[in-house]
Protein backbone atom coordinates (compact mmCIF):
# COMPACT_ATOMS: atom_id res chain seq x y z
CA UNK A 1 97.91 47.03 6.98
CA UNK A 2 94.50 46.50 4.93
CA UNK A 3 92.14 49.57 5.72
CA UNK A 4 88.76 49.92 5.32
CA UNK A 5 86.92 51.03 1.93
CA UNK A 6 85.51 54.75 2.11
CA UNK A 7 81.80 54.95 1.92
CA UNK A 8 80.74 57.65 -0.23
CA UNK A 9 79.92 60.96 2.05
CA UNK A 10 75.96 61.61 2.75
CA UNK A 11 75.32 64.84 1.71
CA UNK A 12 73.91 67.09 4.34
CA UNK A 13 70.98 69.40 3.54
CA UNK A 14 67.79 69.41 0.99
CA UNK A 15 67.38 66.43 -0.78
CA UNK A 16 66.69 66.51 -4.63
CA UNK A 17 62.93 65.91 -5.55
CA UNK A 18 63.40 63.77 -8.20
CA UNK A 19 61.76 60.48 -7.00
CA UNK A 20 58.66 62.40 -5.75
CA UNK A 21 56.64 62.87 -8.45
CA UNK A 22 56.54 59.20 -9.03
CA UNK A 23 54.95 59.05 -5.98
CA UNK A 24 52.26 60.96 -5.81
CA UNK A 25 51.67 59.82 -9.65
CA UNK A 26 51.17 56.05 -7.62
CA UNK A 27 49.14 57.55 -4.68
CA UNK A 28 46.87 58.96 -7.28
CA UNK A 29 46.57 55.73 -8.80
CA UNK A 30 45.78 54.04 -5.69
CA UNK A 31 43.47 55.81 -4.55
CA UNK A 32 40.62 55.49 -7.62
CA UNK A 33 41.29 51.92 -7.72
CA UNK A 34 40.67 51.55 -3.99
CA UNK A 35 37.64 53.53 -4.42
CA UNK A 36 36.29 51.60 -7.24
CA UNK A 37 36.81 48.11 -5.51
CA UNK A 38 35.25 49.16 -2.25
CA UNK A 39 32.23 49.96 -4.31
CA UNK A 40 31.86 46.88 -5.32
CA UNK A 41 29.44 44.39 -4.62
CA UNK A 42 31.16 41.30 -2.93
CA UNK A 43 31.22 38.64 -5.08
CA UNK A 44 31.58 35.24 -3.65
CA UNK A 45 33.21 32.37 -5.05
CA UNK A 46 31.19 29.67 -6.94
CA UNK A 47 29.27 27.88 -5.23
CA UNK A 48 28.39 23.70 -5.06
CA UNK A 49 24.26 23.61 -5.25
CA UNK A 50 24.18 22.40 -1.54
CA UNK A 51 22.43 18.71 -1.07
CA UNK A 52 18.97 18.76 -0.29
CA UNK A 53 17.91 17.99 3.00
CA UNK A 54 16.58 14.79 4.69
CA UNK A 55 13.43 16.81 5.40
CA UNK A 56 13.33 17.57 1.84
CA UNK A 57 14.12 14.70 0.31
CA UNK A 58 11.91 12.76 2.30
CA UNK A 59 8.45 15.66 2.63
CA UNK A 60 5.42 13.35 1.45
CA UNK A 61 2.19 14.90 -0.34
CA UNK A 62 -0.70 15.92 0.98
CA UNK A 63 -2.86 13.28 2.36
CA UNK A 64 -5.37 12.25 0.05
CA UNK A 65 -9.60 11.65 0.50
CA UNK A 66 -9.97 9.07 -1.34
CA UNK A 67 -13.62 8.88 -1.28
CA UNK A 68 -14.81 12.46 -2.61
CA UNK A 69 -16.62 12.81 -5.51
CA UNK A 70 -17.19 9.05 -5.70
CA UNK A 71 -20.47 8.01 -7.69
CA UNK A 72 -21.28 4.57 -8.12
CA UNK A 73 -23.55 2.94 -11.84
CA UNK A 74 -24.11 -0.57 -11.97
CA UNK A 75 -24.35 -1.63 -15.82
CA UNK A 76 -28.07 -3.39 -16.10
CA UNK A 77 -27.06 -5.70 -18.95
CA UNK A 78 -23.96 -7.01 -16.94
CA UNK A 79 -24.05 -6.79 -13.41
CA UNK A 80 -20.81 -4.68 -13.19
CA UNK A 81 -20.06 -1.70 -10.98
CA UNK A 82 -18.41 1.31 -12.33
CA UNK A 83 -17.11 3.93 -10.26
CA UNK A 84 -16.66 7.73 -11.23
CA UNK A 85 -14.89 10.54 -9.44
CA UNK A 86 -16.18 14.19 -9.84
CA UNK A 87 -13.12 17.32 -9.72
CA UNK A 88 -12.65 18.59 -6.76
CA UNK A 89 -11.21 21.58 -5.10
CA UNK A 90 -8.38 19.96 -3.43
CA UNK A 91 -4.92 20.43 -5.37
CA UNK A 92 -3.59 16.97 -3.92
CA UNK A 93 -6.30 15.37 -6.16
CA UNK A 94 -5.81 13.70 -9.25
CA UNK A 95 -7.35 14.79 -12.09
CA UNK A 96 -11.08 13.57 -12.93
CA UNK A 97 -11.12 10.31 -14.87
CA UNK A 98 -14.14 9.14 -17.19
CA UNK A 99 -16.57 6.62 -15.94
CA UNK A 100 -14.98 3.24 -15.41
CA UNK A 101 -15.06 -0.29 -14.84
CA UNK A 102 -14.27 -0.88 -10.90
CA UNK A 103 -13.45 -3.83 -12.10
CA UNK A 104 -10.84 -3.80 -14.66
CA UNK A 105 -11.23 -5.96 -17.52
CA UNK A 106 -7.82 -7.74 -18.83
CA UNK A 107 -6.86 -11.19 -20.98
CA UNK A 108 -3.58 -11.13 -19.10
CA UNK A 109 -2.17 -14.19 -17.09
CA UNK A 110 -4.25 -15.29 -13.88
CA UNK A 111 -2.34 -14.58 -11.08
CA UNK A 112 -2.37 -17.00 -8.50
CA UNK A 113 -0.24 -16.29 -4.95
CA UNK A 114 -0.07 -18.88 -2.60
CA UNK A 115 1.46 -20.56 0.52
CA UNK A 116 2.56 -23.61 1.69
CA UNK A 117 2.94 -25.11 5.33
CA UNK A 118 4.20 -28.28 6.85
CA UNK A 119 1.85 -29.75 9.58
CA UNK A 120 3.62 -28.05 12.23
CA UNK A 121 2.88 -24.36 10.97
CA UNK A 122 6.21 -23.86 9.37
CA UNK A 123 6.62 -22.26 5.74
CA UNK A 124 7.93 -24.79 2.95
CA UNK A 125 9.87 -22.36 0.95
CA UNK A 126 12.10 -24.27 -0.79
CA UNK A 127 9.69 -25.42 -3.44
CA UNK A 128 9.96 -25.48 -7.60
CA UNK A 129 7.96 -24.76 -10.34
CA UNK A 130 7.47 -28.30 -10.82
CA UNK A 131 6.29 -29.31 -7.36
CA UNK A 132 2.68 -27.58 -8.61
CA UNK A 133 -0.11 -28.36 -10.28
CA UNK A 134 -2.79 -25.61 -11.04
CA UNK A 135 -6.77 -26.65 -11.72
CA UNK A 136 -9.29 -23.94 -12.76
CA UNK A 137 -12.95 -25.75 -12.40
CA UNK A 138 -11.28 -29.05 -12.12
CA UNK A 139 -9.72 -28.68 -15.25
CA UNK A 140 -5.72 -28.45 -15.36
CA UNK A 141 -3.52 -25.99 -16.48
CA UNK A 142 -0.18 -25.14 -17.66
CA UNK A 143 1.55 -23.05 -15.25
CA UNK A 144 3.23 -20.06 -17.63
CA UNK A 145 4.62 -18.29 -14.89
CA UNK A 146 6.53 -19.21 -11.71
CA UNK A 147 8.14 -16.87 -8.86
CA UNK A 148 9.25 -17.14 -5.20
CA UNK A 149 9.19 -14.45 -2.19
CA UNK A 150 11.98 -13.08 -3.45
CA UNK A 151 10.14 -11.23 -5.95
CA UNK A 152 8.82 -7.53 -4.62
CA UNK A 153 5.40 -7.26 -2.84
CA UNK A 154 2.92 -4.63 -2.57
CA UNK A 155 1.45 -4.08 0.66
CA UNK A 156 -1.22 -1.50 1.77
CA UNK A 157 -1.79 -1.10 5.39
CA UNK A 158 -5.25 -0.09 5.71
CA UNK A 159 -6.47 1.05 9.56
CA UNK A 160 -9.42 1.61 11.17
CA UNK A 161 -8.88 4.62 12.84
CA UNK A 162 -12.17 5.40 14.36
CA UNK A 163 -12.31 5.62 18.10
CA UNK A 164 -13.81 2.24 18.82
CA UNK A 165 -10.67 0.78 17.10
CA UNK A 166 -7.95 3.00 17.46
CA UNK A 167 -7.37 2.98 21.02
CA UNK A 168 -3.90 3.22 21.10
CA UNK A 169 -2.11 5.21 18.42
CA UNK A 170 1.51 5.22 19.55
CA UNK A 171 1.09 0.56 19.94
CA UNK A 172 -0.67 1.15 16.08
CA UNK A 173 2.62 2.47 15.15
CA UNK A 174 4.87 0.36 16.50
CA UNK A 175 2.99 -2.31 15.43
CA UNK A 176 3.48 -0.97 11.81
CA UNK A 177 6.99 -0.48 11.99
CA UNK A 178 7.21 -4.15 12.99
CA UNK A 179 5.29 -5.11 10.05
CA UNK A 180 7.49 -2.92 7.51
CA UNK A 181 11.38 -4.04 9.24
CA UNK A 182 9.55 -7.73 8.37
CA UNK A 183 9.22 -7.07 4.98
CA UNK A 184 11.76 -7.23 2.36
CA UNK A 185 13.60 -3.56 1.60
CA UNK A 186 12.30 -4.45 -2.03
CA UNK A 187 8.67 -4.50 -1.10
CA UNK A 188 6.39 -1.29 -1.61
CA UNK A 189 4.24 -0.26 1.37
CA UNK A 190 1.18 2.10 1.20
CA UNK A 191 -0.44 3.67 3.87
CA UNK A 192 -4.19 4.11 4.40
CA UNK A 193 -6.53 5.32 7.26
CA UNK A 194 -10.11 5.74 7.22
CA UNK A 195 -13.55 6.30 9.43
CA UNK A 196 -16.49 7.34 7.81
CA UNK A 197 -13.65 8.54 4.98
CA UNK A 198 -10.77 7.19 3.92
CA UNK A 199 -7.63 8.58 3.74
CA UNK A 200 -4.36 8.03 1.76
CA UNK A 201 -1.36 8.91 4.05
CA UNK A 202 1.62 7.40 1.40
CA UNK A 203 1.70 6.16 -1.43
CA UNK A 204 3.38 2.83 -2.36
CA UNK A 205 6.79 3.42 -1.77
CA UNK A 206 10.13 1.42 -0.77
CA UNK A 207 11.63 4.24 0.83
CA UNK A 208 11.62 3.75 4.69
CA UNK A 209 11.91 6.73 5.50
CA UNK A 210 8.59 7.90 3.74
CA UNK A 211 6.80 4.85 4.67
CA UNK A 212 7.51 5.47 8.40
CA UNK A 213 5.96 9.19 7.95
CA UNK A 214 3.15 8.27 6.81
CA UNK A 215 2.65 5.81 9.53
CA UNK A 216 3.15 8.63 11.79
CA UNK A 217 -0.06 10.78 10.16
CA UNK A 218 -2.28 7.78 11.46
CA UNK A 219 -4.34 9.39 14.43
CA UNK A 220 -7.26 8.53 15.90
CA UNK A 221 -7.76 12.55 17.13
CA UNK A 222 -7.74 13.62 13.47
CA UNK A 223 -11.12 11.54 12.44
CA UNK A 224 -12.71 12.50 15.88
CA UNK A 225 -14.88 14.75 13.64
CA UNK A 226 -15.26 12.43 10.83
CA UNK A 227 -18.74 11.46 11.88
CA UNK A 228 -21.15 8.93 9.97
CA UNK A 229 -19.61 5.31 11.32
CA UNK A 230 -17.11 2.95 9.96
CA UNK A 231 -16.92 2.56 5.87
CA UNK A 232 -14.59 -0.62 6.19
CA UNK A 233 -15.40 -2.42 2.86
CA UNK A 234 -15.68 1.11 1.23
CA UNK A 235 -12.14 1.90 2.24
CA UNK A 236 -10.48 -1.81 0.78
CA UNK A 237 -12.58 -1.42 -2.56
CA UNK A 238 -11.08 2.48 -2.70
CA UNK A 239 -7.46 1.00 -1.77
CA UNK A 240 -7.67 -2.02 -4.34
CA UNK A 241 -9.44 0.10 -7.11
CA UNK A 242 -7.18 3.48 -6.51
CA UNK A 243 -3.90 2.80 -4.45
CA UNK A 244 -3.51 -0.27 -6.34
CA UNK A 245 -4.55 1.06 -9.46
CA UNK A 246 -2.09 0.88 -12.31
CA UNK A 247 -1.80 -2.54 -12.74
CA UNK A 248 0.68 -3.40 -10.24
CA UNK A 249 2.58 -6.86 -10.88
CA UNK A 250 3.60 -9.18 -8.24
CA UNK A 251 2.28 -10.05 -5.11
CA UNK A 252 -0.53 -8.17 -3.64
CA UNK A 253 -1.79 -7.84 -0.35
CA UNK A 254 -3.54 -5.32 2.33
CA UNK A 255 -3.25 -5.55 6.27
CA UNK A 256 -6.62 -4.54 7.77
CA UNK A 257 -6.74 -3.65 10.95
CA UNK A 258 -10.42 -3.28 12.12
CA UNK A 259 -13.07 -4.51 14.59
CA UNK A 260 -15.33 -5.38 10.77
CA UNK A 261 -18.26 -3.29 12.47
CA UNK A 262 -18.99 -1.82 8.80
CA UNK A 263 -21.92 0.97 8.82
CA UNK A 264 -22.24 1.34 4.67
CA UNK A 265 -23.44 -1.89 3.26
CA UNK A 266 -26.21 -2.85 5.84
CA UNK A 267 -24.78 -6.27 6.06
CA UNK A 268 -26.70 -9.08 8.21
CA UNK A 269 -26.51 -12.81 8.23
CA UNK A 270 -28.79 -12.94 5.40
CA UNK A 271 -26.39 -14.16 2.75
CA UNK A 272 -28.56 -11.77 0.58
CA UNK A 273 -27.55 -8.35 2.18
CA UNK A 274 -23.90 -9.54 0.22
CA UNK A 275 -25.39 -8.80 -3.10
CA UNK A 276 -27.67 -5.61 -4.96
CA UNK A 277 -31.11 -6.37 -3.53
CA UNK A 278 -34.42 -6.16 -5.71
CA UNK A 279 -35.86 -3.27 -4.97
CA UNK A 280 -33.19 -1.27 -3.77
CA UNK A 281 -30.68 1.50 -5.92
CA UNK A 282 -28.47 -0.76 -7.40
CA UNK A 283 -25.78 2.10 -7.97
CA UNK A 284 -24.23 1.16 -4.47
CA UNK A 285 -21.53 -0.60 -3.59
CA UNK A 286 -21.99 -4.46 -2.15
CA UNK A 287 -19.89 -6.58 -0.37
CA UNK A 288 -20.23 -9.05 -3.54
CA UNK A 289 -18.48 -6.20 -5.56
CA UNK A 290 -15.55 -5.83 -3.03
CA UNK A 291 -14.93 -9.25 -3.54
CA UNK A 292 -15.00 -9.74 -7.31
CA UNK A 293 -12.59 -6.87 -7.02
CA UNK A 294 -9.82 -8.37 -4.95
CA UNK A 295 -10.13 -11.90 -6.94
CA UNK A 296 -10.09 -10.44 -10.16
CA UNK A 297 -6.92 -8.26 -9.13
CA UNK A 298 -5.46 -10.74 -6.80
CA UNK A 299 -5.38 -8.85 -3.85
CA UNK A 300 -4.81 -10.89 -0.49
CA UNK A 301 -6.61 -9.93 2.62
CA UNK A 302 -5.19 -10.30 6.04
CA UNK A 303 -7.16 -8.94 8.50
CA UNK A 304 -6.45 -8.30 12.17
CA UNK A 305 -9.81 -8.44 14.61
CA UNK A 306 -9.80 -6.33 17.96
CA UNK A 307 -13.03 -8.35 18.93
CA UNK A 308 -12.74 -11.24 20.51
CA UNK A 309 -12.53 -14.64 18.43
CA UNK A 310 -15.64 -17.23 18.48
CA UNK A 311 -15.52 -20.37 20.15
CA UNK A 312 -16.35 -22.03 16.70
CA UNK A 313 -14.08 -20.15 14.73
CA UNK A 314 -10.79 -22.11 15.21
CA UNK A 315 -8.12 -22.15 13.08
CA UNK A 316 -8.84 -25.67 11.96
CA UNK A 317 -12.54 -24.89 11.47
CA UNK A 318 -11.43 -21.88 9.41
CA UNK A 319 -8.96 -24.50 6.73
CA UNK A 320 -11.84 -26.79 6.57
CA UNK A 321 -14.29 -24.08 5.28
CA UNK A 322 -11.75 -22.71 2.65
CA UNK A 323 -13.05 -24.00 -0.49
CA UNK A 324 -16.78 -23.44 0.79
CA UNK A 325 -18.63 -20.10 1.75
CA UNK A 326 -19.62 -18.91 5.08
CA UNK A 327 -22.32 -17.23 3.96
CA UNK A 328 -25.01 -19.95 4.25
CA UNK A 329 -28.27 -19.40 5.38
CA UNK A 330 -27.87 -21.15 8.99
CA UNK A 331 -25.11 -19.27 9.39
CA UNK A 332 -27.00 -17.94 12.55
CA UNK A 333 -26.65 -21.01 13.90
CA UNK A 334 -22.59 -20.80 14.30
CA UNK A 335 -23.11 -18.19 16.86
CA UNK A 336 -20.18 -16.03 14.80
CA UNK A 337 -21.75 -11.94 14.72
CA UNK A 338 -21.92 -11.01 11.32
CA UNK A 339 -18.87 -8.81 11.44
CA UNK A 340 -16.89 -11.15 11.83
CA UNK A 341 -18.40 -13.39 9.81
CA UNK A 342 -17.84 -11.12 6.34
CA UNK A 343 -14.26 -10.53 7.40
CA UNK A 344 -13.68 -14.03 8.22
CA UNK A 345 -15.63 -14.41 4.24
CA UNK A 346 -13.40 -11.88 3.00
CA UNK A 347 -10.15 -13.24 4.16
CA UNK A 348 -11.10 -16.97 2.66
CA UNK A 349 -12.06 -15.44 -0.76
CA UNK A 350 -8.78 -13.50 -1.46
CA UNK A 351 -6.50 -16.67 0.21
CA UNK A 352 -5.32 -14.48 3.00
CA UNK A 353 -5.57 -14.90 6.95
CA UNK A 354 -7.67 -14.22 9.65
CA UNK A 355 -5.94 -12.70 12.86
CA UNK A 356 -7.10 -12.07 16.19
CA UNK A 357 -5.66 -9.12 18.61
CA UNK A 358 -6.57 -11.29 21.70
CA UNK A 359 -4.85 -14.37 20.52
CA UNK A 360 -1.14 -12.41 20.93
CA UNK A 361 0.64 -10.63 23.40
CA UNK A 362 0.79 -7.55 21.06
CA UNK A 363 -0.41 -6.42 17.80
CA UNK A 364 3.61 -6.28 16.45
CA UNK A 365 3.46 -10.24 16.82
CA UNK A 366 0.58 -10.53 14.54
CA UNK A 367 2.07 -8.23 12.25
CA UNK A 368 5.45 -9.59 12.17
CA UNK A 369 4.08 -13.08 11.31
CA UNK A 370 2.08 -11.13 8.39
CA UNK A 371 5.24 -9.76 6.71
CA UNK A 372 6.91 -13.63 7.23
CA UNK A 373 3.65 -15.34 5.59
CA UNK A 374 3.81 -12.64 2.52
CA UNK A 375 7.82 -13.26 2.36
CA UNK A 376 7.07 -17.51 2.00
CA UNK A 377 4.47 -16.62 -1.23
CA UNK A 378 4.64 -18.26 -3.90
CA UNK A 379 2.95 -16.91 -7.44
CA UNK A 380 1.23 -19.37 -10.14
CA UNK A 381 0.19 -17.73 -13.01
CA UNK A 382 -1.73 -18.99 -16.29
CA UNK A 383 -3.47 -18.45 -19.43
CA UNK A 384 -7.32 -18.72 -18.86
CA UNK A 385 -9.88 -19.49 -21.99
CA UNK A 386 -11.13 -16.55 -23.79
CA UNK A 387 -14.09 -15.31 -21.34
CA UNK A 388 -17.38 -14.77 -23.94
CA UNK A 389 -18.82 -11.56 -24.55
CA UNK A 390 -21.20 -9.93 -21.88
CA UNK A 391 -20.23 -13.02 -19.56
CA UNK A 392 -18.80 -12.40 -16.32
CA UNK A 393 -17.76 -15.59 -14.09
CA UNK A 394 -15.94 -16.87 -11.36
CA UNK A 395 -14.00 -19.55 -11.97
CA UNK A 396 -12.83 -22.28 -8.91
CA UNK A 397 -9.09 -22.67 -8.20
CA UNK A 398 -7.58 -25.56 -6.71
CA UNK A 399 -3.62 -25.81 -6.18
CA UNK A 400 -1.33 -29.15 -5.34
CA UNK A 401 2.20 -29.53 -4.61
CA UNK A 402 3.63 -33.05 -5.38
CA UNK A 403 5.61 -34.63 -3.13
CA UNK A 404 4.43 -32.84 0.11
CA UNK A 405 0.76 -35.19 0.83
CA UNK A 406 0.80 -33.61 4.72
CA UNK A 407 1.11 -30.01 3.17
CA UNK A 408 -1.30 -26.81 3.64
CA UNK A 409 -1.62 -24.85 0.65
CA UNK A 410 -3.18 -21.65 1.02
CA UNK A 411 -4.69 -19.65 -2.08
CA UNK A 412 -7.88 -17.32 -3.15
CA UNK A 413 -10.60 -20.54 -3.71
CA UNK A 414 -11.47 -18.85 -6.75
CA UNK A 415 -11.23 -15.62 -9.65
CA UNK A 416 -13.56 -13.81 -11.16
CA UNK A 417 -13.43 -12.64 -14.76
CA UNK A 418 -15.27 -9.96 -15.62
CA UNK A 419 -17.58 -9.37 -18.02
CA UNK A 420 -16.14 -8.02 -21.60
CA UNK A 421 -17.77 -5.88 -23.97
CA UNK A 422 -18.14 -7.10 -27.18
């Protein structure tokens, strides 16, 4: 029979103190080092630099007066306007430039954007290079440059915020919402406002996102105090010579919405209230000077009217006067106020379009049919003849498209070339 092992007997009684100095020798240890680490600071693992914000990413500048400091020389020998800003105290400004040209002088390509409709209204948009023939005072030219809609557009939206106007901010906004979705993601959008000043809200960008903030700064309540009338003309010569500024390729357009009731320029149905008068400071700006300024840049007009349209002014009445001025001394005669008149003048200069509010059901539907018109563009472009020295000019435009004989085409009547120093 197997038995058990014997386990060694426990001895009874004191235990030998052999293992206790080793111990305390770790308790002492311990405690310093738990000490010492408790009075540390905490220190956190590294961290990933966390994303900006939307809010961040998306914060726009200061709005911007675009009119302060603004003095206005007209050159004697020449004719030409220039335009000089003085510093101001506001940080968002940019920093004081020299006395200019307003109108900038280049030898670069002449621009020429245009559209093209079938009889019905529709866009042709399928068109080439070759379907076009370009004449600058009858005289044909070689077209050196050739693009479609698909190529990016600027586009300032420039509103009449005064009261008169401005009714309605929140349908303002939706209506410019509806004209940015219509627009190509590729195309820049600027936003301006103005009363008696004018205001830059955003800059040209393609970002949404800022574009839809700065829509959102447009308020009639904000220019309640903005007292001295309506500066129309002064705003779209500040947009074209300063938003656009920077020589800005493609096409170029601004969306006026206004009633035209301009207080600055004194304008009547005289055709001469367009122009410097004799006898009056010819350091202002004219009506004549906004419009060298959009042909010589390019710059289409389309302007939306909240007064009601004349009888005369039809569509078709408008297409037959394209290549002719309104400004004719029995323009009394048509009936048309003068307002509307210069807009209507405006418009047919820089080959844009004339809208009226009361002709839709909303002001979306007018802008919606702005961003398709810009997206159906098409850009001509040429070398013009040396200008001479000290000569400033405008030169006639006339544009054909082979093949299409029932076609609309739709482009600035003429450009003006500046005067250049010799």
């Amino acid at each position: 029979m197997q038995t058990a092992p014997v386990l060694a007997e426990r001895q009874l009684g004191p235990r030998p103190l052999t293992r206790f100095p080793a111990l305390l020798t770790w308790f002492f240890l311990l405690i310093p080092a738990t000490t010492f680490v408790s009075s540390l600071p905490a220190i956190s693992a590294p961290q990933v630099p966390q994303q900006k914000s939307n809010d961040q990413k998306k914060k726009l500048p200061k709005s911007r007066q675009l009119d302060v400091g603004v003095t206005w020389q007209r050159d004697p020998a020449t004719g030409e306007l220039y335009s000089s800003a003085a510093a101001s105290g506001n940080d968002n400004s940019p920093a004081p430039r020299s006395t200019a040209p307003a109108i900038r002088v280049t030898s670069q390509i002449v621009p020429v954007t245009c559209s093209v409709f079938n009889p019905d209204g529709t866009a042709i948009t399928d068109l080439k290079r070759s379907d076009f023939r370009i004449y600058e005072d009858g005289a044909a030219q070689q077209i050196a440059y050739f693009a479609t809609g698909t190529e990016p557009a600027s586009v300032a939206l420039v509103i009449d915020a005064s009261p008169s106007v401005l009714r309605d901010s929140d349908e303002m906004k939706r209506a410019a919402l509806a004209l940015v979705d219509g627009l190509a993601p590729a195309d820049q959008v600027a936003v301006v406002d103005f009363s008696a000043h004018t205001y830059l809200q955003a800059d040209f960008s393609s970002d949404r996102e800022l574009i839809r903030h700065g829509i959102d700064r447009v308020d009639v309540h904000q220019l309640l105090g903005d007292v001295g009338g309506s500066n129309i003309y002064q705003a779209v010569y500040l947009t074209a010579a300063k938003v656009f500024l920077g020589g800005r390729e493609g096409r170029k357009a601004i969306v006026l919405l206004t009633d035209g009731q301009d207080s600055g320029l004194g304008l009547t149905l005289d055709p001469a209230t367009a122009a410097p008068r004799p006898g009056q400071p010819n350091n202002r700006l004219t009506f004549e000077d906004l419009a060298r300024t959009l042909a010589a840049a390019d710059i289409q007009i389309f302007a939306v009217s909240t007064e009601p349209r004349p009888k005369i002014m039809t569509p078709q009445w408008l297409t037959g006067h394209q290549d002719s001025s309104l400004l004719v001394s029995d323009a009394p005669k048509s009936g048309v106020p003068a307002y509307t008149l210069y807009l209507a003048e405006l418009v047919r200069r820089s080959g844009g379009q004339l809208y009226f509010l009361r002709d839709s059901a909303t002001l979306a539907d007018i802008f919606r049919r702005i961003a398709q018109r810009i997206g159906a563009e098409y850009t001509l472009g040429y070398y013009p003849e040396a200008t001479p020295p000290n000569h400033a000019a405008w030169h006639r435009l006339r544009v054909e498209v082979i093949g299409h004989p029932r076609a609309t085409t739709i482009h600035r009547a003429a450009y003006y070339a500046p005067a250049v120093a010799p």
